[in-house]
N, C-alpha and C. Protein backbone atom coordinates (compact mmCIF):
# COMPACT_ATOMS: atom_id res chain seq x y z
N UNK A 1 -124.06 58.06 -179.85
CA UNK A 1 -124.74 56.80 -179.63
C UNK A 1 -126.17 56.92 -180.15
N UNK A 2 -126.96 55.71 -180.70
CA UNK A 2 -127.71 56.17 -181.36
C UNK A 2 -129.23 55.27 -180.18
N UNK A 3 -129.86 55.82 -180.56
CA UNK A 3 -130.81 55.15 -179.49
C UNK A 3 -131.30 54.18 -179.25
N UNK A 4 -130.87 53.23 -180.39
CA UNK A 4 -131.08 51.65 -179.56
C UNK A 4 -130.18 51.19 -179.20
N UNK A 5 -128.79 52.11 -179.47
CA UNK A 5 -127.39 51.42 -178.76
C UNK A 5 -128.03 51.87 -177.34
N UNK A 6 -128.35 52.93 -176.47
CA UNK A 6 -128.52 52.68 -175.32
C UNK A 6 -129.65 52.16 -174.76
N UNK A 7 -130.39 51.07 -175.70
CA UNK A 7 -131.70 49.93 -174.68
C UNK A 7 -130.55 48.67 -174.63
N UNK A 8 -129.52 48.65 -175.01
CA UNK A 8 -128.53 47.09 -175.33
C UNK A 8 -128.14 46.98 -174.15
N UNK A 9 -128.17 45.91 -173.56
CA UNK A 9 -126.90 45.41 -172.93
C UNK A 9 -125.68 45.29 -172.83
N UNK A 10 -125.10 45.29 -174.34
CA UNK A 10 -124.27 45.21 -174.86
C UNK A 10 -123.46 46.89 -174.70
N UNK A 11 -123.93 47.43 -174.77
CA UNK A 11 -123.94 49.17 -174.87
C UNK A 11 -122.86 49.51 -173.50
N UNK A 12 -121.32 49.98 -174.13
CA UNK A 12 -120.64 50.50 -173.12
C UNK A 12 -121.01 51.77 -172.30
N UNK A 13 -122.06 51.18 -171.36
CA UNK A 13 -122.45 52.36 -170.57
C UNK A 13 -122.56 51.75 -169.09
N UNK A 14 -121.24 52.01 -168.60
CA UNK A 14 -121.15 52.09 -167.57
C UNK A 14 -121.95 51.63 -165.97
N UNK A 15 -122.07 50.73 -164.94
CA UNK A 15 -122.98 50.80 -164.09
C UNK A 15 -122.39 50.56 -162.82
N UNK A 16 -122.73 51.12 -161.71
CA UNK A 16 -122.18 50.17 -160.51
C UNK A 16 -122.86 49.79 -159.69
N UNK A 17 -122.84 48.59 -159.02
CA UNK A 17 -123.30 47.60 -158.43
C UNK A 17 -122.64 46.52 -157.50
N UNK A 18 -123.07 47.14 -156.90
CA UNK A 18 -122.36 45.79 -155.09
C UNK A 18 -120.90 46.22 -155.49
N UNK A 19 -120.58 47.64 -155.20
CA UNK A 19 -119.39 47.95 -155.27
C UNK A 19 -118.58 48.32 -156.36
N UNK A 20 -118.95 47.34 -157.37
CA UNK A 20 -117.94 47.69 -158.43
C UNK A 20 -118.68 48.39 -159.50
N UNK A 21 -117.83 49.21 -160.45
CA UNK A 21 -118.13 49.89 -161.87
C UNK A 21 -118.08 48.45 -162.95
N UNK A 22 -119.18 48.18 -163.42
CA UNK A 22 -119.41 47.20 -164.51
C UNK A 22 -119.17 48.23 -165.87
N UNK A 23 -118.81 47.72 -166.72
CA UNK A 23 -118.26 48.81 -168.10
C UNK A 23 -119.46 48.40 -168.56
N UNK A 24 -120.98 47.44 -168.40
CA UNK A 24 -121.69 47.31 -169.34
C UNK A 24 -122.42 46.33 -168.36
N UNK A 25 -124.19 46.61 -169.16
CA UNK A 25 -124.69 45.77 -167.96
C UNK A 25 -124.76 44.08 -168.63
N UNK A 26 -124.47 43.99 -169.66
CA UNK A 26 -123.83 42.56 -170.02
C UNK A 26 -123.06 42.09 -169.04
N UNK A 27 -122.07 42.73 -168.63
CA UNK A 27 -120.73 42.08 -167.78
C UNK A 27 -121.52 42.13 -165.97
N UNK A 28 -122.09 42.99 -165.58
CA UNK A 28 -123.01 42.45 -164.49
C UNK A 28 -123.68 41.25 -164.22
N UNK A 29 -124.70 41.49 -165.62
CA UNK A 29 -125.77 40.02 -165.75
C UNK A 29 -124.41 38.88 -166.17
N UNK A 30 -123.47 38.81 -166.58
CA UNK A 30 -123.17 37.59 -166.79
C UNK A 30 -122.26 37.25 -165.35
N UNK A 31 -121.65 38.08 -164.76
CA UNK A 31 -120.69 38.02 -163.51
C UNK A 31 -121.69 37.15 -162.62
N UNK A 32 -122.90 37.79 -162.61
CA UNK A 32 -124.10 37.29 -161.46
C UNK A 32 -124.63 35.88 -161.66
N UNK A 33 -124.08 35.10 -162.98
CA UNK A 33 -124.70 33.97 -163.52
C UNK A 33 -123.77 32.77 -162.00
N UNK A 34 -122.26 33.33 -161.40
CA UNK A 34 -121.52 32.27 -160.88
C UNK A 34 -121.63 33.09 -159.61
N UNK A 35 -121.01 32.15 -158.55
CA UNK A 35 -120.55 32.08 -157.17
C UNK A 35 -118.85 31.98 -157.03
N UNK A 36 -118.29 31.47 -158.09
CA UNK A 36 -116.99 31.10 -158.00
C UNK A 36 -115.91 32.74 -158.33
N UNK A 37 -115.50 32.59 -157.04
CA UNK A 37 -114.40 33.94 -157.52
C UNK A 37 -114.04 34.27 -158.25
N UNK A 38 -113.28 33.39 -158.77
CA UNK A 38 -112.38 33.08 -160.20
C UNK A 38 -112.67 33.51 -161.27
N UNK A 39 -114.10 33.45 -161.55
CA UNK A 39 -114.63 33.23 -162.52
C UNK A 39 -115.15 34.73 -162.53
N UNK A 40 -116.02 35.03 -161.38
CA UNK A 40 -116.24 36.31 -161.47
C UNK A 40 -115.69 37.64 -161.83
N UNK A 41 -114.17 37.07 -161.31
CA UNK A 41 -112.84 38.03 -161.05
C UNK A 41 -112.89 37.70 -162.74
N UNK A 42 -112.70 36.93 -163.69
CA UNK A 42 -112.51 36.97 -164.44
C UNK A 42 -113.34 37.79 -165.77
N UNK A 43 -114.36 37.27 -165.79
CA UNK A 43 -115.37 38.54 -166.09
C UNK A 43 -115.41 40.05 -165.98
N UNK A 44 -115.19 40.27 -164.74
CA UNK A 44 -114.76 41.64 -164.06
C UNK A 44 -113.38 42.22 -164.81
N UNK A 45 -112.69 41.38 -165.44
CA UNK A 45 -111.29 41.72 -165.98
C UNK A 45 -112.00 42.12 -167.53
N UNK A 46 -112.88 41.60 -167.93
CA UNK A 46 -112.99 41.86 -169.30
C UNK A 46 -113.78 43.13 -169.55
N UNK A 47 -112.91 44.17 -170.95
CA UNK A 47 -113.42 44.82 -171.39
C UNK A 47 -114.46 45.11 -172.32
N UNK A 48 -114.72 43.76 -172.91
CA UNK A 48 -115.44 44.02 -174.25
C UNK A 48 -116.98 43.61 -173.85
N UNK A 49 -117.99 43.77 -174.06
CA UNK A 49 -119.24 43.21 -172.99
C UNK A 49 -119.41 41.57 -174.35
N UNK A 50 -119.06 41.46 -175.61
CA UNK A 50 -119.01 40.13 -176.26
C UNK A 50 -118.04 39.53 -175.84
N UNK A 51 -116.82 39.74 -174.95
CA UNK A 51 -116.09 38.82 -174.27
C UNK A 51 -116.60 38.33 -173.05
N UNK A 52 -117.53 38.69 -172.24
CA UNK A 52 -117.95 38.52 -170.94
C UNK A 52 -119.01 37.83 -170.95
N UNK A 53 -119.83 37.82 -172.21
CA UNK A 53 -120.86 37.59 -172.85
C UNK A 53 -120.65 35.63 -172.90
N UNK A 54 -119.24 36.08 -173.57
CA UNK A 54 -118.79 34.51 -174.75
C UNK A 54 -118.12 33.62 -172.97
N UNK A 55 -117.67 34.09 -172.03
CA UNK A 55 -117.51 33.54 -170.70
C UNK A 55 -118.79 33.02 -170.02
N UNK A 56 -119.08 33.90 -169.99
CA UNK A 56 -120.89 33.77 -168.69
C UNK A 56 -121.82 32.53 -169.92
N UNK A 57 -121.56 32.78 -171.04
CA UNK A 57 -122.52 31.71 -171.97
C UNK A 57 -122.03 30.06 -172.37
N UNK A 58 -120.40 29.75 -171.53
CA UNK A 58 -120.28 29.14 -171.62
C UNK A 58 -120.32 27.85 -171.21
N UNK A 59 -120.60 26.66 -171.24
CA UNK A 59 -120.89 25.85 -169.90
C UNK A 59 -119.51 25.13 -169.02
N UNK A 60 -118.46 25.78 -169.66
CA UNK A 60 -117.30 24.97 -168.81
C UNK A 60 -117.62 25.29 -167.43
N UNK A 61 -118.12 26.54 -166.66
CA UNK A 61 -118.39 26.43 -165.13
C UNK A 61 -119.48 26.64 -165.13
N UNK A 62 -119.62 25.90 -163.17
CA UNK A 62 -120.83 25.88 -162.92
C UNK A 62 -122.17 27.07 -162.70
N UNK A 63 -123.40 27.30 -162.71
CA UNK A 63 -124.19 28.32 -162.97
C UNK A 63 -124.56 27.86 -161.67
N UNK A 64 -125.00 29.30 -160.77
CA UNK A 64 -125.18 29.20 -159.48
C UNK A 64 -126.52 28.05 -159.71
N UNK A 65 -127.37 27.61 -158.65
CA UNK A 65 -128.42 26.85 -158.46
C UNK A 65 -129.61 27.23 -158.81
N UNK A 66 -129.46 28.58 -158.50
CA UNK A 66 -131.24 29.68 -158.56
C UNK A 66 -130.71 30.48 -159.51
N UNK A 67 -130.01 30.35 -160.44
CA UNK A 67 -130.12 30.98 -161.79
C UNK A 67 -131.54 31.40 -162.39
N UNK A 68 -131.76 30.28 -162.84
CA UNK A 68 -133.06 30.36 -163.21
C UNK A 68 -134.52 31.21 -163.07
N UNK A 69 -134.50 31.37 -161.66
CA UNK A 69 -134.86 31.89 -160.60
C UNK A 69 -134.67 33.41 -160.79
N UNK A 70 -133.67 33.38 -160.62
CA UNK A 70 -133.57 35.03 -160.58
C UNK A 70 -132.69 35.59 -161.96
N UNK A 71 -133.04 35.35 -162.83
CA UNK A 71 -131.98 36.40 -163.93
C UNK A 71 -133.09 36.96 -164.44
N UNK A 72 -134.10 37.19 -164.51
CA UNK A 72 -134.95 38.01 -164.69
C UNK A 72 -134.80 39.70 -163.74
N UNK A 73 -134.67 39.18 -162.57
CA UNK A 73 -134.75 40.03 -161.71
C UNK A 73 -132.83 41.03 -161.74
N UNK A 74 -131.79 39.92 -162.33
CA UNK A 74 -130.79 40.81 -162.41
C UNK A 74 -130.56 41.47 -163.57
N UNK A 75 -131.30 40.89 -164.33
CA UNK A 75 -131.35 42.11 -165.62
C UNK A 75 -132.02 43.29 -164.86
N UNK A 76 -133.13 42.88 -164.47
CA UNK A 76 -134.18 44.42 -164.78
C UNK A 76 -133.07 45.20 -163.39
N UNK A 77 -132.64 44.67 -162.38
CA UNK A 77 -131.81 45.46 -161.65
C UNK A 77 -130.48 46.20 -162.36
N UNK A 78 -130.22 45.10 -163.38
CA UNK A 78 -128.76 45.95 -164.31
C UNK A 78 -129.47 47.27 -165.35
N UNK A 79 -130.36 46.70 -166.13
CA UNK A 79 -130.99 47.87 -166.62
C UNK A 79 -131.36 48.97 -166.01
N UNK A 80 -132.10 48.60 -164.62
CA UNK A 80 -132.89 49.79 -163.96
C UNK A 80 -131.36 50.88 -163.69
N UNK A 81 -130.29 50.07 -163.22
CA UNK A 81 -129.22 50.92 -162.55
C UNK A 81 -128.62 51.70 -163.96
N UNK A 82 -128.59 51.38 -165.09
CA UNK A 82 -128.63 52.56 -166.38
C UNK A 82 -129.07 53.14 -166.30
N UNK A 83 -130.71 53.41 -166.10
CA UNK A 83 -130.92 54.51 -166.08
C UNK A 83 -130.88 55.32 -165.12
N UNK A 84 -131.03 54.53 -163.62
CA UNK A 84 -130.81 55.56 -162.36
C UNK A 84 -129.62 56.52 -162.44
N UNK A 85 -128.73 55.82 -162.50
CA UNK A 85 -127.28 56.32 -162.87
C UNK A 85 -126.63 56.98 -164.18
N UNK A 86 -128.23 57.22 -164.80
CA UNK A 86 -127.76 58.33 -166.24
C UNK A 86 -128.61 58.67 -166.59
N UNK A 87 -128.82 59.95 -165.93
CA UNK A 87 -130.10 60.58 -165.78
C UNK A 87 -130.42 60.71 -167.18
N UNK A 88 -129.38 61.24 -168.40
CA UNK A 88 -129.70 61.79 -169.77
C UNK A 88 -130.24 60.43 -170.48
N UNK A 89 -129.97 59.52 -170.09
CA UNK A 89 -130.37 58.07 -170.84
C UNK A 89 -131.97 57.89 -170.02
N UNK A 90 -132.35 58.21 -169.26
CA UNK A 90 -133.34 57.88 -168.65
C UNK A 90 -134.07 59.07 -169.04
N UNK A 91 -134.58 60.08 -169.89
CA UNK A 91 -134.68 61.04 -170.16
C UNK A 91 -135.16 60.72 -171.29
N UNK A 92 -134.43 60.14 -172.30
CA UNK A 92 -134.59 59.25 -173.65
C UNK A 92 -135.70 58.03 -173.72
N UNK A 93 -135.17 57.46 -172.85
CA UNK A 93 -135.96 56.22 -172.38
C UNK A 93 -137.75 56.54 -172.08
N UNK A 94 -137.89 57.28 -170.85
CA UNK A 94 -138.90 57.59 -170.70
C UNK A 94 -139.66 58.83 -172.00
N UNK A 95 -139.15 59.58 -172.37
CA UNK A 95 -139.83 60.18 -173.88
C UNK A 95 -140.12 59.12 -175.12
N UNK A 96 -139.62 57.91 -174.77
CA UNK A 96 -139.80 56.51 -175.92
C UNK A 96 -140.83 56.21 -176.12
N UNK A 97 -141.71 55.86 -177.43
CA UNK A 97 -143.22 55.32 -177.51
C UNK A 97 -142.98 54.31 -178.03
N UNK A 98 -144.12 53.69 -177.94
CA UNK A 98 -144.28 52.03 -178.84
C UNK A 98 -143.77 51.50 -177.67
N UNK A 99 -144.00 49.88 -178.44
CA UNK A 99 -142.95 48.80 -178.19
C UNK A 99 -141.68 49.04 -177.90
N UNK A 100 -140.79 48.43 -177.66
CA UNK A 100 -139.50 48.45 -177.43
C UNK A 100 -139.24 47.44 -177.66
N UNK A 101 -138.15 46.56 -178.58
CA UNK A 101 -137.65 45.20 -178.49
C UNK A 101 -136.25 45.63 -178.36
N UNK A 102 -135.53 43.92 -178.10
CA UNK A 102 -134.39 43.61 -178.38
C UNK A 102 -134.58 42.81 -179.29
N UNK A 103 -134.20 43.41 -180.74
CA UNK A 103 -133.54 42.49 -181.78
C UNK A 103 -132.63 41.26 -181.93
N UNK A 104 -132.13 40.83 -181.04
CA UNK A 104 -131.42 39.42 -181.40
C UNK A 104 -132.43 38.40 -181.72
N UNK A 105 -131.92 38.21 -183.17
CA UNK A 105 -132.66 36.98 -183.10
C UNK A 105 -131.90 35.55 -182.77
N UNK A 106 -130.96 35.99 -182.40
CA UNK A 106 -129.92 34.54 -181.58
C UNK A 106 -130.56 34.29 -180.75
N UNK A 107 -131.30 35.00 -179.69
CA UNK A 107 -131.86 34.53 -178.48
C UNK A 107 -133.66 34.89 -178.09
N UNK A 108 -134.18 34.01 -178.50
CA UNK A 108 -135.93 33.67 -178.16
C UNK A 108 -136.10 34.30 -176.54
N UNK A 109 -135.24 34.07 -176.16
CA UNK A 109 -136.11 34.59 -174.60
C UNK A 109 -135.73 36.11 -174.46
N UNK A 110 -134.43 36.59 -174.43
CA UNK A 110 -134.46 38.41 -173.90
C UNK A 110 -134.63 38.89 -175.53
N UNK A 111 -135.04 38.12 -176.47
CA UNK A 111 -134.86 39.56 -177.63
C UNK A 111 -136.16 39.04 -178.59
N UNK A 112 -135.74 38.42 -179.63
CA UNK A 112 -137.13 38.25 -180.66
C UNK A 112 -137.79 36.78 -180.17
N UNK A 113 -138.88 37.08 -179.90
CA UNK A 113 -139.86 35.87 -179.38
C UNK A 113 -140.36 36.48 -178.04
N UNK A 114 -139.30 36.29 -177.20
CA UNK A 114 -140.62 36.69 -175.62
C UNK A 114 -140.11 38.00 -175.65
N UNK A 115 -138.99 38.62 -175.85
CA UNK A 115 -138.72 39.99 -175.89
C UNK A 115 -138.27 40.46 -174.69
N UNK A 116 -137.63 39.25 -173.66
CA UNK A 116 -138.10 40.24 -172.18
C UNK A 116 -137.58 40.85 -172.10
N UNK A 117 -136.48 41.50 -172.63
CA UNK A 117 -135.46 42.69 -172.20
C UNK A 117 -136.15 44.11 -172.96
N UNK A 118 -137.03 43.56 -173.99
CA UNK A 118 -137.80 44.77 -174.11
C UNK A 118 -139.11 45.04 -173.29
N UNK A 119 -139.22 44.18 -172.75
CA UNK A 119 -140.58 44.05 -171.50
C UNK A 119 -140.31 45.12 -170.67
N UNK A 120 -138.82 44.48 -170.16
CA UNK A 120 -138.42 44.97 -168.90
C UNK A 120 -138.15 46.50 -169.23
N UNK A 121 -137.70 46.80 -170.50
CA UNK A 121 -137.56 48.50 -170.67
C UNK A 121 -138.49 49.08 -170.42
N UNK A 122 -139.91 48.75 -171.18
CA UNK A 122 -141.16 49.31 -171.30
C UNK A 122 -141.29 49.29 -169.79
N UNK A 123 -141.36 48.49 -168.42
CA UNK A 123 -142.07 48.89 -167.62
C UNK A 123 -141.09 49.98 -166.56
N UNK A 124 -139.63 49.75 -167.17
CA UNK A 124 -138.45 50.96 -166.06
C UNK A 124 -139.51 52.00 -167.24
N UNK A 125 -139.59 52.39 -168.44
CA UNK A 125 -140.45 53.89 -168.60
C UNK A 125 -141.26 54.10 -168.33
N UNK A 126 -142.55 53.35 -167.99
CA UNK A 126 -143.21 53.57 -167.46
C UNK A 126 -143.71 53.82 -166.15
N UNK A 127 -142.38 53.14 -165.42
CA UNK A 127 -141.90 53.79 -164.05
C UNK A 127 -141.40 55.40 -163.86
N UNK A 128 -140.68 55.58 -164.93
CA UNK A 128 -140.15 56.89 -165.35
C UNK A 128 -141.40 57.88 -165.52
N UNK A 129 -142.06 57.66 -166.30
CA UNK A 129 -143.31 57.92 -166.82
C UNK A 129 -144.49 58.60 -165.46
N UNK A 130 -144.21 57.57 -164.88
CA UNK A 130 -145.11 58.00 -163.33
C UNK A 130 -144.63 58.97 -162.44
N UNK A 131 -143.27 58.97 -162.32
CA UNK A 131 -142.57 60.08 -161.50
C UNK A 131 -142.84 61.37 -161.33
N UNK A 132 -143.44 61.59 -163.01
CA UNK A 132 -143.55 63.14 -163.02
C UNK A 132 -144.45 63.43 -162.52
């Protein structure tokens, strides 16, 4: 894996959270977008993190109320639990300089334009960073 495959979301690396093993913290952040079982359960079934991706982005169901609200906070919780839960990736992470982005330029808010998913990396290393 090469080292910006593990700042992705997208990146089959494993996480668990409120019980279950997520194959990717894509399929977390998008599971967390609903309330509806169904839907969740359905997500939870998918392997590919661009299939879970192409579900959670779609508008046929409804998006909880406080979406908005909080998907900031379930990324940086899906990210943070990558690295808690892999120590060798968090190892990488925190030895990282510069900036950090996410390259999509499909999406202005977590990748090119506000960057926050590279925000949110920079401050889990620099959390990392402090530990020692």
């Amino acid at each position: 894996m090469i080292e910006e495959d593990l700042y992705s979301n997208l990146a089959a690396i494993p996480i668990t959270l409120d019980s279950f093993t997520w194959n990717s913290a894509e399929q977390f952040y998008q599971a967390s977008k609903f309330t509806d079982e169904a839907i969740i359960k359905k997500i939870k079934a998918c392997q590919n993190p661009f299939q879970c991706a192409a579900i959670g982005q779609t508008r046929e169901f409804k998006i909880r109320d406080d979406w908005e609200e909080i998907k900031i906070d379930v990324m940086e919780r899906a990210i943070r639990a990558r690295f808690d839960q892999h120590p060798e990736l968090a190892e990488i992470l925190k030895r990282s300089k510069g900036t950090l982005y996410d390259h999509s330029a499909a999406d202005s808010f977590w990748g090119i334009g506000s960057n926050v998913t590279g925000k949110l990396l920079m401050k889990i290393r620099d959390d990392l960073q402090s530990e020692t």
